[in-house]
Protein backbone atom coordinates (compact mmCIF):
# COMPACT_ATOMS: atom_id res chain seq x y z
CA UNK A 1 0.00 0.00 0.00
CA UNK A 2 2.61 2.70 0.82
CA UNK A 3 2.14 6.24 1.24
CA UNK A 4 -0.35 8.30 -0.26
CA UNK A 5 1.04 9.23 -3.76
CA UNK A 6 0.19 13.33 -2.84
CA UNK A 7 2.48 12.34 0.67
CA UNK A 8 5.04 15.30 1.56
CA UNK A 9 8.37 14.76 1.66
CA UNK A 10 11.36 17.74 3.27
CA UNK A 11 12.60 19.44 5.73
CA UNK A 12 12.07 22.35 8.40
CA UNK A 13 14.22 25.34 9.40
CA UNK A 14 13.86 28.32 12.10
CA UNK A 15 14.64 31.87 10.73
CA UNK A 16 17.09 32.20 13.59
CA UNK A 17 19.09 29.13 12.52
CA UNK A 18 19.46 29.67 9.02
CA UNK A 19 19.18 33.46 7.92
CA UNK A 20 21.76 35.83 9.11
CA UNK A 21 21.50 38.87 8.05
CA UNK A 22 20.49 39.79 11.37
CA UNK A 23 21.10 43.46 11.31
CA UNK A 24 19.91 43.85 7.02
CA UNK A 25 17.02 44.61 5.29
CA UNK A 26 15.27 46.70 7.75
CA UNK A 27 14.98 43.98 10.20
CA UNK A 28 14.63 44.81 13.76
CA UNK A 29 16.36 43.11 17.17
CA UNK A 30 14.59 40.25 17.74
CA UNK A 31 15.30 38.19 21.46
CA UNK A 32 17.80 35.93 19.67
CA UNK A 33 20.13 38.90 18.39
CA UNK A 34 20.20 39.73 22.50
CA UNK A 35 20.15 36.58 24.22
CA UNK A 36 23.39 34.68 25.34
CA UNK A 37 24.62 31.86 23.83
CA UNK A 38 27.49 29.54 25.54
CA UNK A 39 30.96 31.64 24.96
CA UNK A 40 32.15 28.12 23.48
CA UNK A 41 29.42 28.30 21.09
CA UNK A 42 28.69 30.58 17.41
CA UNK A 43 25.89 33.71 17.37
CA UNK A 44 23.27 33.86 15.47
CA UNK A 45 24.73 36.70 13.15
CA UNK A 46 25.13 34.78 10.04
CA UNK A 47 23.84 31.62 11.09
CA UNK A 48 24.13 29.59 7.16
CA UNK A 49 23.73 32.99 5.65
CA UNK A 50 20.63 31.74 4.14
CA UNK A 51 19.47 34.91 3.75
CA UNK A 52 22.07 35.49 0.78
CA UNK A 53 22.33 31.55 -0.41
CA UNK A 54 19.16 30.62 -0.44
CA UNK A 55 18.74 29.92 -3.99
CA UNK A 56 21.26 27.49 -3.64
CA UNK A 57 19.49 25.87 -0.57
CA UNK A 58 16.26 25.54 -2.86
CA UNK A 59 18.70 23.83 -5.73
CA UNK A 60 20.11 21.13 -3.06
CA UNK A 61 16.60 20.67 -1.40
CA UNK A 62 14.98 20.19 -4.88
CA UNK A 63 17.94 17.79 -5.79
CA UNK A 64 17.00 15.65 -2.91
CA UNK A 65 13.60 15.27 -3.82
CA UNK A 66 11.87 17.76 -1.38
CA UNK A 67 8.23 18.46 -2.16
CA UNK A 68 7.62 20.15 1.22
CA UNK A 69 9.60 23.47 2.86
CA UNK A 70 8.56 24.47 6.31
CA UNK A 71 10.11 27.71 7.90
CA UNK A 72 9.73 30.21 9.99
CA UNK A 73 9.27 33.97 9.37
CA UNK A 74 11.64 36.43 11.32
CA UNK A 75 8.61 38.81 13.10
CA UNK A 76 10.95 41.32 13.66
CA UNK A 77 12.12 41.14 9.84
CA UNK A 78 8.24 41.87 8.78
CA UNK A 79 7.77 44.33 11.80
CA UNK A 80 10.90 45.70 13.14
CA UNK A 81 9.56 46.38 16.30
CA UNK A 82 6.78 44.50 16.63
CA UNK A 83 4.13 47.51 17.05
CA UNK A 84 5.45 49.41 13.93
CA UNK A 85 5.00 49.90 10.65
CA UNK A 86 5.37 46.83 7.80
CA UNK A 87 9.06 46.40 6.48
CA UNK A 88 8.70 46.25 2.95
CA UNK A 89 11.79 44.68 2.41
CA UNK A 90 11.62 42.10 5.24
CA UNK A 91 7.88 41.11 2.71
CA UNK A 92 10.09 41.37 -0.30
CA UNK A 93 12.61 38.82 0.78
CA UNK A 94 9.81 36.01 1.99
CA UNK A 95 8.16 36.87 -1.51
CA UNK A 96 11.04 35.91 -3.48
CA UNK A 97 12.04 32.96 -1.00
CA UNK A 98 8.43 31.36 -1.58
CA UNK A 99 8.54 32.16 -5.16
CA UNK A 100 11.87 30.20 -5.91
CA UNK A 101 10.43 27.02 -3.48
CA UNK A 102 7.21 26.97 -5.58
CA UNK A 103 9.25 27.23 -9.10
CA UNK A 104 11.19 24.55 -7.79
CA UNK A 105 8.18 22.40 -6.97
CA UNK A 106 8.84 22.49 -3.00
CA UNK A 107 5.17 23.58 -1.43
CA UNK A 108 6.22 26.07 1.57
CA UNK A 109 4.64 25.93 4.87
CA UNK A 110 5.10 29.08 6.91
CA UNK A 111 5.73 28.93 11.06
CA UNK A 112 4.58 32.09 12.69
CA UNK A 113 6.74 31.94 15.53
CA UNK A 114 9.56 29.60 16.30
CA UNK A 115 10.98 30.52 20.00
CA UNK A 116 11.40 34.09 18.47
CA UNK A 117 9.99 37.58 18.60
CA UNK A 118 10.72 41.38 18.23
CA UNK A 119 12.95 41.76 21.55
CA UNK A 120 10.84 45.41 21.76
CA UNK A 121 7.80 42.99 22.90
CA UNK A 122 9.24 41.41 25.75
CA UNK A 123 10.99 44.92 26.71
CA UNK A 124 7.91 46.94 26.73
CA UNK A 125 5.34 44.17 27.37
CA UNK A 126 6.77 41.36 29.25
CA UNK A 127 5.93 39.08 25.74
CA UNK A 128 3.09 36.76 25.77
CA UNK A 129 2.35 37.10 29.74
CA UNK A 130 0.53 40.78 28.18
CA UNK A 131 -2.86 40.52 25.84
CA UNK A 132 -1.47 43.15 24.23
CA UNK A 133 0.92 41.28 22.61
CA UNK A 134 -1.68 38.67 21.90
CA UNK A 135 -3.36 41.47 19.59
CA UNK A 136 0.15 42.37 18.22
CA UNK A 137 0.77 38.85 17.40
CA UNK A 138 -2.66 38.63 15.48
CA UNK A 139 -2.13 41.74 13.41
CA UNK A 140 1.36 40.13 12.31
CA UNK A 141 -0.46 37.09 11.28
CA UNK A 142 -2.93 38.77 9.58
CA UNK A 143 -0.38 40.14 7.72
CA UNK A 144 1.75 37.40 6.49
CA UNK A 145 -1.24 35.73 5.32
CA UNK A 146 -2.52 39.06 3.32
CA UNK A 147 0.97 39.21 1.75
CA UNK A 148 2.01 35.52 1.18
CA UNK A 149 -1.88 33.14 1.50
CA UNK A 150 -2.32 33.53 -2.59
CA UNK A 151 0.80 30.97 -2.57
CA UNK A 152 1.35 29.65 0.97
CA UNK A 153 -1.48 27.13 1.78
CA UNK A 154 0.18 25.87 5.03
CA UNK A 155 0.45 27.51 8.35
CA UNK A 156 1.40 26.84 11.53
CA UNK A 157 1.58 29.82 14.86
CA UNK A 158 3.80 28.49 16.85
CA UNK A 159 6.54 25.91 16.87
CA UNK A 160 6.17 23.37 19.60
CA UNK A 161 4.06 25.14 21.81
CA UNK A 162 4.25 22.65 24.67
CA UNK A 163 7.33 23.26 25.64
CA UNK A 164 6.14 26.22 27.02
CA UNK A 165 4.49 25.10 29.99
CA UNK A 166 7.85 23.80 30.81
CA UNK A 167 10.03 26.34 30.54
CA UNK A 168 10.59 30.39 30.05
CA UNK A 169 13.35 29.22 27.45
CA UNK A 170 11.16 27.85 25.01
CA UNK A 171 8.52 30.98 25.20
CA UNK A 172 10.23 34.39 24.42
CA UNK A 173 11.81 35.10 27.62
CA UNK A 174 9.16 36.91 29.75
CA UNK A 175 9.87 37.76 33.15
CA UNK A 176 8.04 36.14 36.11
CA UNK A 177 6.56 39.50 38.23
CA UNK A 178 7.95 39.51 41.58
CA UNK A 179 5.59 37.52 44.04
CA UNK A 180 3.57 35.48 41.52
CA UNK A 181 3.61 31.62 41.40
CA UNK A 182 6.15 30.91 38.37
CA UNK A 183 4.20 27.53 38.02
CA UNK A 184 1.14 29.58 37.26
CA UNK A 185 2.71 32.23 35.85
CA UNK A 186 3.54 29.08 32.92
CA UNK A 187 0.33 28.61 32.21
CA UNK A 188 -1.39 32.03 31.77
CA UNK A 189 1.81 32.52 29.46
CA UNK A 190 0.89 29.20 27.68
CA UNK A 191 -2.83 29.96 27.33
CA UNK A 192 -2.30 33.51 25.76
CA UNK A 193 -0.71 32.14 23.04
CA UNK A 194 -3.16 29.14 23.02
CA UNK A 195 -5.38 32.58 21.90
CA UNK A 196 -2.66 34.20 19.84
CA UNK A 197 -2.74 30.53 17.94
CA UNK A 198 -6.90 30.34 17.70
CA UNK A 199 -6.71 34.25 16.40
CA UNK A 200 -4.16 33.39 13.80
CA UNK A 201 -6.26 30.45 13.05
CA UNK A 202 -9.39 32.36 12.90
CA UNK A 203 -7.62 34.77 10.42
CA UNK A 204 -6.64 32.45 8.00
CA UNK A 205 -10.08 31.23 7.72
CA UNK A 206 -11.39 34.23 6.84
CA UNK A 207 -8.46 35.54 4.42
CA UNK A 208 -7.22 32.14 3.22
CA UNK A 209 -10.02 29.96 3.11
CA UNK A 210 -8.33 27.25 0.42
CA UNK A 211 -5.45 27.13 3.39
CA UNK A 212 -4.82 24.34 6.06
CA UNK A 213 -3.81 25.43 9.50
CA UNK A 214 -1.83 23.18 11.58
CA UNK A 215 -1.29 22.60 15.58
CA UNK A 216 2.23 21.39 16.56
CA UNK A 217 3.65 19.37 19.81
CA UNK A 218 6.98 18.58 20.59
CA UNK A 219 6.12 14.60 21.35
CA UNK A 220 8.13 13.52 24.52
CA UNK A 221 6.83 9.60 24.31
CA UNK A 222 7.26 8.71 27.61
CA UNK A 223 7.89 5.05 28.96
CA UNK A 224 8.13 3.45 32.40
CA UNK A 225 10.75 1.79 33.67
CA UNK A 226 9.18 -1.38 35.11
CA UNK A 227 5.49 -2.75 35.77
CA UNK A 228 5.87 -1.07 39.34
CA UNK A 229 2.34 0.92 39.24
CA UNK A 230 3.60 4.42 40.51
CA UNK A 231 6.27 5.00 37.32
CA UNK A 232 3.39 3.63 34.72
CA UNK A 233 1.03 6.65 36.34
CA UNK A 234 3.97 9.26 35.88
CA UNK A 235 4.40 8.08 32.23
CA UNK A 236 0.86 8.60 31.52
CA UNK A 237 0.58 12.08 33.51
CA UNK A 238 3.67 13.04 31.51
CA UNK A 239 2.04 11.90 28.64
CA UNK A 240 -1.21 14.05 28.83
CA UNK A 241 0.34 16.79 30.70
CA UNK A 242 2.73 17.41 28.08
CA UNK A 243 1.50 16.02 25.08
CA UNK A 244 -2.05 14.90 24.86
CA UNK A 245 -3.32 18.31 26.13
CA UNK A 246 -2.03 20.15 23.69
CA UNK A 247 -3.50 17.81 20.86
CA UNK A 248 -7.24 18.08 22.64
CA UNK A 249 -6.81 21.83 22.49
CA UNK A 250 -5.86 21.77 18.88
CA UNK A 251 -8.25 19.45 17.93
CA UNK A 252 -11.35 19.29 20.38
CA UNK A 253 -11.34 23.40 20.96
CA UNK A 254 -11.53 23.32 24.70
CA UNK A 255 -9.54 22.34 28.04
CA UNK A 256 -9.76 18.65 28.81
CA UNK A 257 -11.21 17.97 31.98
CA UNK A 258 -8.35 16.35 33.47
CA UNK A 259 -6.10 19.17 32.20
CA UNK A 260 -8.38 22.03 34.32
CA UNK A 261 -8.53 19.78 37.15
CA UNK A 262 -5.08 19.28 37.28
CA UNK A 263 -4.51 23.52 36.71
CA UNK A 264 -7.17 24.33 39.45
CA UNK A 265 -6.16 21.82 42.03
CA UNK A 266 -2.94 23.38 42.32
CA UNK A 267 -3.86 26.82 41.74
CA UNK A 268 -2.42 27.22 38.04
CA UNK A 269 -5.47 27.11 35.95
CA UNK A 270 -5.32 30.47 33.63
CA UNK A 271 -7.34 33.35 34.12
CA UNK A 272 -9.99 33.61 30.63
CA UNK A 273 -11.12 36.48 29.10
CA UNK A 274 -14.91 36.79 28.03
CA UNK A 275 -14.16 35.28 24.46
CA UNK A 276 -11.77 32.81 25.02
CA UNK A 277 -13.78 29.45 25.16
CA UNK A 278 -15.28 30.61 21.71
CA UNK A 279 -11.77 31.79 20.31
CA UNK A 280 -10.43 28.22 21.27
CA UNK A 281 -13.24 26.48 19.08
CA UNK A 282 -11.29 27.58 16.14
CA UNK A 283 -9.72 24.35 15.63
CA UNK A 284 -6.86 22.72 12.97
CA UNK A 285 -6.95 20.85 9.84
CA UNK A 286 -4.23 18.38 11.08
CA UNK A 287 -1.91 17.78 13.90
CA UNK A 288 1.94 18.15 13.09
CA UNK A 289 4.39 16.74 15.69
CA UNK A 290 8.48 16.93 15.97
CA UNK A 291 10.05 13.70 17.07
CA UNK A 292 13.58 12.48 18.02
CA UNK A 293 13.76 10.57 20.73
CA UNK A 294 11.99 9.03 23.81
CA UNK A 295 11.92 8.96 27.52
CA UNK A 296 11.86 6.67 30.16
CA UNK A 297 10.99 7.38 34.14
CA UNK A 298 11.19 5.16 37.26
CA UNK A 299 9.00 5.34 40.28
CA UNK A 300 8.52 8.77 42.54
CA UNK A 301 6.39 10.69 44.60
CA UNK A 302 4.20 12.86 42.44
CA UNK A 303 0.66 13.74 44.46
CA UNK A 304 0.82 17.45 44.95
CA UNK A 305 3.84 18.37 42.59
CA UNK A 306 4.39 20.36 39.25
CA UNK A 307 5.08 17.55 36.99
CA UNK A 308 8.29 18.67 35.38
CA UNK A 309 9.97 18.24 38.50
CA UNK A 310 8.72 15.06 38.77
CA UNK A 311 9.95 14.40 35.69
CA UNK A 312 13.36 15.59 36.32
CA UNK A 313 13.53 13.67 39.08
CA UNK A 314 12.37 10.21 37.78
CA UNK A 315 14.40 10.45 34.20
CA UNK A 316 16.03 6.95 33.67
CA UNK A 317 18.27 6.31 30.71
CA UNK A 318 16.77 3.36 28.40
CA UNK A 319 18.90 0.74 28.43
CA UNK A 320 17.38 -1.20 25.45
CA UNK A 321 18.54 1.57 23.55
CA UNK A 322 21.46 3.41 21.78
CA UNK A 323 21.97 7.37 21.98
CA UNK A 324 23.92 10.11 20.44
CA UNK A 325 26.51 12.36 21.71
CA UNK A 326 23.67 14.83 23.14
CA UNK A 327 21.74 11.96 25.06
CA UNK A 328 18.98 11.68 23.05
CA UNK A 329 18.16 7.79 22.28
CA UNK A 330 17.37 6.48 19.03
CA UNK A 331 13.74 5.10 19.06
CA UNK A 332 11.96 4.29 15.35
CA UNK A 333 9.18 2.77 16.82
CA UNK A 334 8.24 5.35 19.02
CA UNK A 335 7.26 7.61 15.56
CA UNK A 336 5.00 4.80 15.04
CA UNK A 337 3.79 5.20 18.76
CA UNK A 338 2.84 8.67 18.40
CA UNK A 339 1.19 8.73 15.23
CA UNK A 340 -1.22 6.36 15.68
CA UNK A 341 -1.58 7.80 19.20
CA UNK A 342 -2.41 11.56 17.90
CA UNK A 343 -4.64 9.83 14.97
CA UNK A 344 -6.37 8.07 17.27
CA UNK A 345 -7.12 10.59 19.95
CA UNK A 346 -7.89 13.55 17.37
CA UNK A 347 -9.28 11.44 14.64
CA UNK A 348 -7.52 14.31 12.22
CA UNK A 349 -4.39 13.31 9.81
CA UNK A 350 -0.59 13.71 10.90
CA UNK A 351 2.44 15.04 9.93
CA UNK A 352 6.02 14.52 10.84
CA UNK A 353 7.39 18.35 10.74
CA UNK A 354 10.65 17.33 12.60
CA UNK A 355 13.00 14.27 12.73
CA UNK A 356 16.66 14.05 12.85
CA UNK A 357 19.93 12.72 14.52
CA UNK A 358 22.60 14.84 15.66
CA UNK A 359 26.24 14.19 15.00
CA UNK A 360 29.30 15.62 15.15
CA UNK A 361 31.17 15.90 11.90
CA UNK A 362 34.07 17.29 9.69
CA UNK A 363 34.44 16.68 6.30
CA UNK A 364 36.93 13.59 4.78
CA UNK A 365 39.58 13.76 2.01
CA UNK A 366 36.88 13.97 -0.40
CA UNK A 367 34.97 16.28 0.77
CA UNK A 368 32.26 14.80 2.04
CA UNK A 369 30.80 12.97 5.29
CA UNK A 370 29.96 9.21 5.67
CA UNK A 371 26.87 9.07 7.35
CA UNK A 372 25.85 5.76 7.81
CA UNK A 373 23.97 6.70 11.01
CA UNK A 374 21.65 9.07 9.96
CA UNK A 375 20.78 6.94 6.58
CA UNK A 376 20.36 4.40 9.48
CA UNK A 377 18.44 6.13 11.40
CA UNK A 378 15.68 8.13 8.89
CA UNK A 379 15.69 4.16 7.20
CA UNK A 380 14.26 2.85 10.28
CA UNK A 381 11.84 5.93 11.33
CA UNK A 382 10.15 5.85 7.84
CA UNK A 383 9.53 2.16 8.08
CA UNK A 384 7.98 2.33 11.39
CA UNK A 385 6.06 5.02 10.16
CA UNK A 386 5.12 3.60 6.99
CA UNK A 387 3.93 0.73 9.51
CA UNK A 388 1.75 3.30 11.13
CA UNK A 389 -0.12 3.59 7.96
CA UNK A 390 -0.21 0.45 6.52
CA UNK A 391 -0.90 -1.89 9.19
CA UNK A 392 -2.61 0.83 12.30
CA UNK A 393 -4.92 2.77 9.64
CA UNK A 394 -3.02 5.98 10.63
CA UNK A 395 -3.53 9.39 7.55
CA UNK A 396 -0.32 10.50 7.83
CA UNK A 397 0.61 13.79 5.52
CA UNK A 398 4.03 13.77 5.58
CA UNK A 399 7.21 13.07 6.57
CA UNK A 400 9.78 16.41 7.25
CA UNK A 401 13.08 16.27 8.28
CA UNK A 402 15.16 18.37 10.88
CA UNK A 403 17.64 21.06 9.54
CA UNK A 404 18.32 19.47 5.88
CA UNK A 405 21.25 21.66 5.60
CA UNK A 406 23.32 21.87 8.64
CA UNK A 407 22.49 24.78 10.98
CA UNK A 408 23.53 26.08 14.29
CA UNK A 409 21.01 24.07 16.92
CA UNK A 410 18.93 25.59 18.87
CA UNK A 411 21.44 25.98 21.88
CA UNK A 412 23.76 27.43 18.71
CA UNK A 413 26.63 24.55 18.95
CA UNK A 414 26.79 24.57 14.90
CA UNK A 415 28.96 20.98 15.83
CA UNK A 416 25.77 19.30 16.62
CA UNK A 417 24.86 18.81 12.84
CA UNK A 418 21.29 17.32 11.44
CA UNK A 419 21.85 17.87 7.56
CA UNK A 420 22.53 15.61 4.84
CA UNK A 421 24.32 18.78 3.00
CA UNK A 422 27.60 19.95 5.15
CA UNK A 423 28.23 23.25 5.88
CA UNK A 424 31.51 24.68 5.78
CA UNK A 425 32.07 26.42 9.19
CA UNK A 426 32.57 25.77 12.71
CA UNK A 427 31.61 27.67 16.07
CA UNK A 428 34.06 30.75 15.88
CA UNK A 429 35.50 30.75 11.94
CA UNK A 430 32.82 31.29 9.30
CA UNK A 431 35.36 29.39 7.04
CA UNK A 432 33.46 30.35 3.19
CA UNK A 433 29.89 28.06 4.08
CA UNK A 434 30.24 26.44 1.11
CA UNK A 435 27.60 23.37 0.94
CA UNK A 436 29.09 19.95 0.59
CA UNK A 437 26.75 16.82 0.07
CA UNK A 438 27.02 13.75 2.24
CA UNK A 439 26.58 10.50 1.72
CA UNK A 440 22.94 10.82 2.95
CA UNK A 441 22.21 13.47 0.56
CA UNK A 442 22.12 10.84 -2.19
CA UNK A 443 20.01 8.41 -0.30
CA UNK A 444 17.53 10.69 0.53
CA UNK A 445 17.00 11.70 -2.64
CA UNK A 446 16.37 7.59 -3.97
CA UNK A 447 14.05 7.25 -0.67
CA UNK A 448 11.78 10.34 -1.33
CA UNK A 449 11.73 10.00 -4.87
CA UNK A 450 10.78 6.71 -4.63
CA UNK A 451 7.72 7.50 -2.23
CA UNK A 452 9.53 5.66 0.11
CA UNK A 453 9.39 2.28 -1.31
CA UNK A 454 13.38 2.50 -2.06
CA UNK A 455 14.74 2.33 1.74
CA UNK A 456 18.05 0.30 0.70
């Protein structure tokens, strides 16, 4: 059977990680151009320069078979400031990027925000903790989809919203007022730009009605360690907390009951506004998810506590299983887990908008890199996820890899390299970026243009 002959096959990028440029073309600071990165570690200044090579990124990607872009608009490259006036230039340059994908065959899907924002927004409004910025956020949807929804027919608001109920350093660094419960503080954070998602969602419905809007969740599959009852309940907590809450949101266009008795009991549950509950019925098309590796926890205490420390606490490492460099371990079937999860609980279609491992690398003699591993790797996730489909029933859209071309991550270590095209630089020399094509490059391009049937 095999995937659907219309299935999407290519890779995603953040604006941060790939553009550059960071001071041209009328952009404005944005909270990555001001927040620290480890002094061992690059800046984001010129990231890949993609800003300049892009036409040469579209040539590789459309080499490789890509039929699917997703990346993220710079907010502060559209509106410099984030309350200001429209940067022409800033809408010239996503014109002409979009243009060159579509003449190359590559449908682009755009992400509103991707852990980014015009740093005058958390400055003057502490970010997403104000409404005001909720409004902001909608006008700058409103009007990327005026100036690019005659050719863009995929959206997505935010990238891996979850991860903001775990941490400030996923959300756009707001600052917890002094005296207020930082627990709580989370999830009023989290649920304005639940709203800033249902606006944006609301707004392509009414200016791009031919488009698809997407949710996204960073999946954190979590196992237990054992049959021992208390570490099974923290894996399925962690599970819903985490994951599953975020896909009833998306999907179902409310709070799930366990998710507002969980909130209330401990005194976290978000304070509405008047239109809320109807602004969350504005519900997505499909649900997209990023996946790289799973989690296991052991038993602990977790009556009465925030979750994530529970979680922190009970982490195991997964001894059935292999990892990289970073710690992440290498888990195929758990793509096949969470599809067929999502499907099931949502009853909308899938998409894989992030896989990938991480290696360190330098190129050989010949100018190239012999990754094995990551053919290894994206071999055994399609499979499982072709499984998904064929044998589980699952409608899966696509399947989207992680950083095609390597990019800085998103801790900016440009070592810790995802692409099946080499870049030519390391953390402090910019070296000339030239693009070098591993020995994944080429069987990529055989498994995509093949539909996936060619896996070998």
């Amino acid at each position: 059977m095999g995937f659907n002959k219309d299935f999407y096959w290519g890779g995603s990028v953040s604006s941060f990680q790939t553009e550059g440029a960071w001071d041209e073309g009328g952009k404005g600071l944005s909270i990555y151009d001001v927040r620290p990165t480890n002094p061992n570690f690059s800046d984001w200044k010129v990231a890949i320069d993609a800003y300049h090579r892009y036409p040469e990124d579209i040539a590789l990607m459309k080499e490789m078979g890509f039929n699917f872009y997703r990346f993220s608009i710079c907010w502060s490259r559209i509106i410099p400031n984030g309350d200001d006036e429209i940067n022409e230039e800033g809408v010239a340059f996503y014109n002409q990027l979009i243009d060159q994908l579509l003449e190359a065959g590559i449908e682009p899907m755009i992400t509103l925000v991707h852990f980014d924002m015009p740093y005058h927004l958390v400055k003057e409004y502490n970010g997403f903790a104000s409404r005001k910025v909720v409004d902001l956020f909608e006008r700058y949807a409103r009007v990327c989809m005026e100036r690019f929804g005659d050719r863009v027919k995929h959206w997505m608001s935010f990238n891996e919203q979850n991860l903001f109920s775990q941490s400030l350093r996923y959300s756009n660094a707001e600052e917890i007022p002094e005296g207020e419960d930082p627990i709580k503080f989370l999830y009023q954070v989290n649920h304005h730009v639940f709203i800033a998602h249902c606006k944006a969602v609301k707004a392509l419905r009414e200016l791009v009605p031919d488009a698809q809007f997407c949710g996204m969740v960073a999946y954190g599959l979590t196992y237990p360690d054992s049959a021992e009852p208390k570490a099974n309940m923290i894996a399925q907590l962690t599970n819903d907390y985490f994951n599953n809450f975020y896909v009833d949101v998306f999907t179902k266009g409310k709070y799930p009951n366990y998710m507002i008795n969980y909130l209330s009991v401990h005194g976290w549950m978000p304070e509405f506004d008047k239109e809320d509950d109807v602004l969350l019925s504005y519900t997505v098309d499909y649900m997209a998810f990023s996946y790289y590796t799973s989690a296991v926890v052991t038993t602990a205490e977790y009556e009465g506590r925030f979750l994530g420390d529970v979680i922190a606490e009970a982490h195991r490492k997964n001894e059935f299983l292999d990892g990289t460099e970073w710690g992440w371990q290498i888990d195929p079937i758990g793509i096949r887990r969470i599809a067929r999860d999502i499907y099931y609980r949502s009853g909308k279609p899938v998409f894989v908008l992030e896989n990938g491992i991480a290696h360190r690398e330098s190129l050989n003699e010949n100018n190239t890199v012999e990754d094995d591993y990551r053919i290894d790797y994206h071999r055994e996730h399609i499979k499982q996820l072709k499984a998904a489909v064929e044998v589980d029933g699952v409608e899966c859209l696509g399947y989207v890899t992680w950083g095609p071309i390597d990019i800085p991550s998103s801790q900016c270590e440009i070592a810790k390299r995802y692409g099946f095209v080499f870049v030519n630089r390391d953390e402090k020399d910019l070296k000339d970026l030239s693009r070098h094509k591993k020995k994944s490059f080429y069987w990529v391009k055989k498994a995509f243009e093949s539909n996936g049937e060619d896996l070998d």
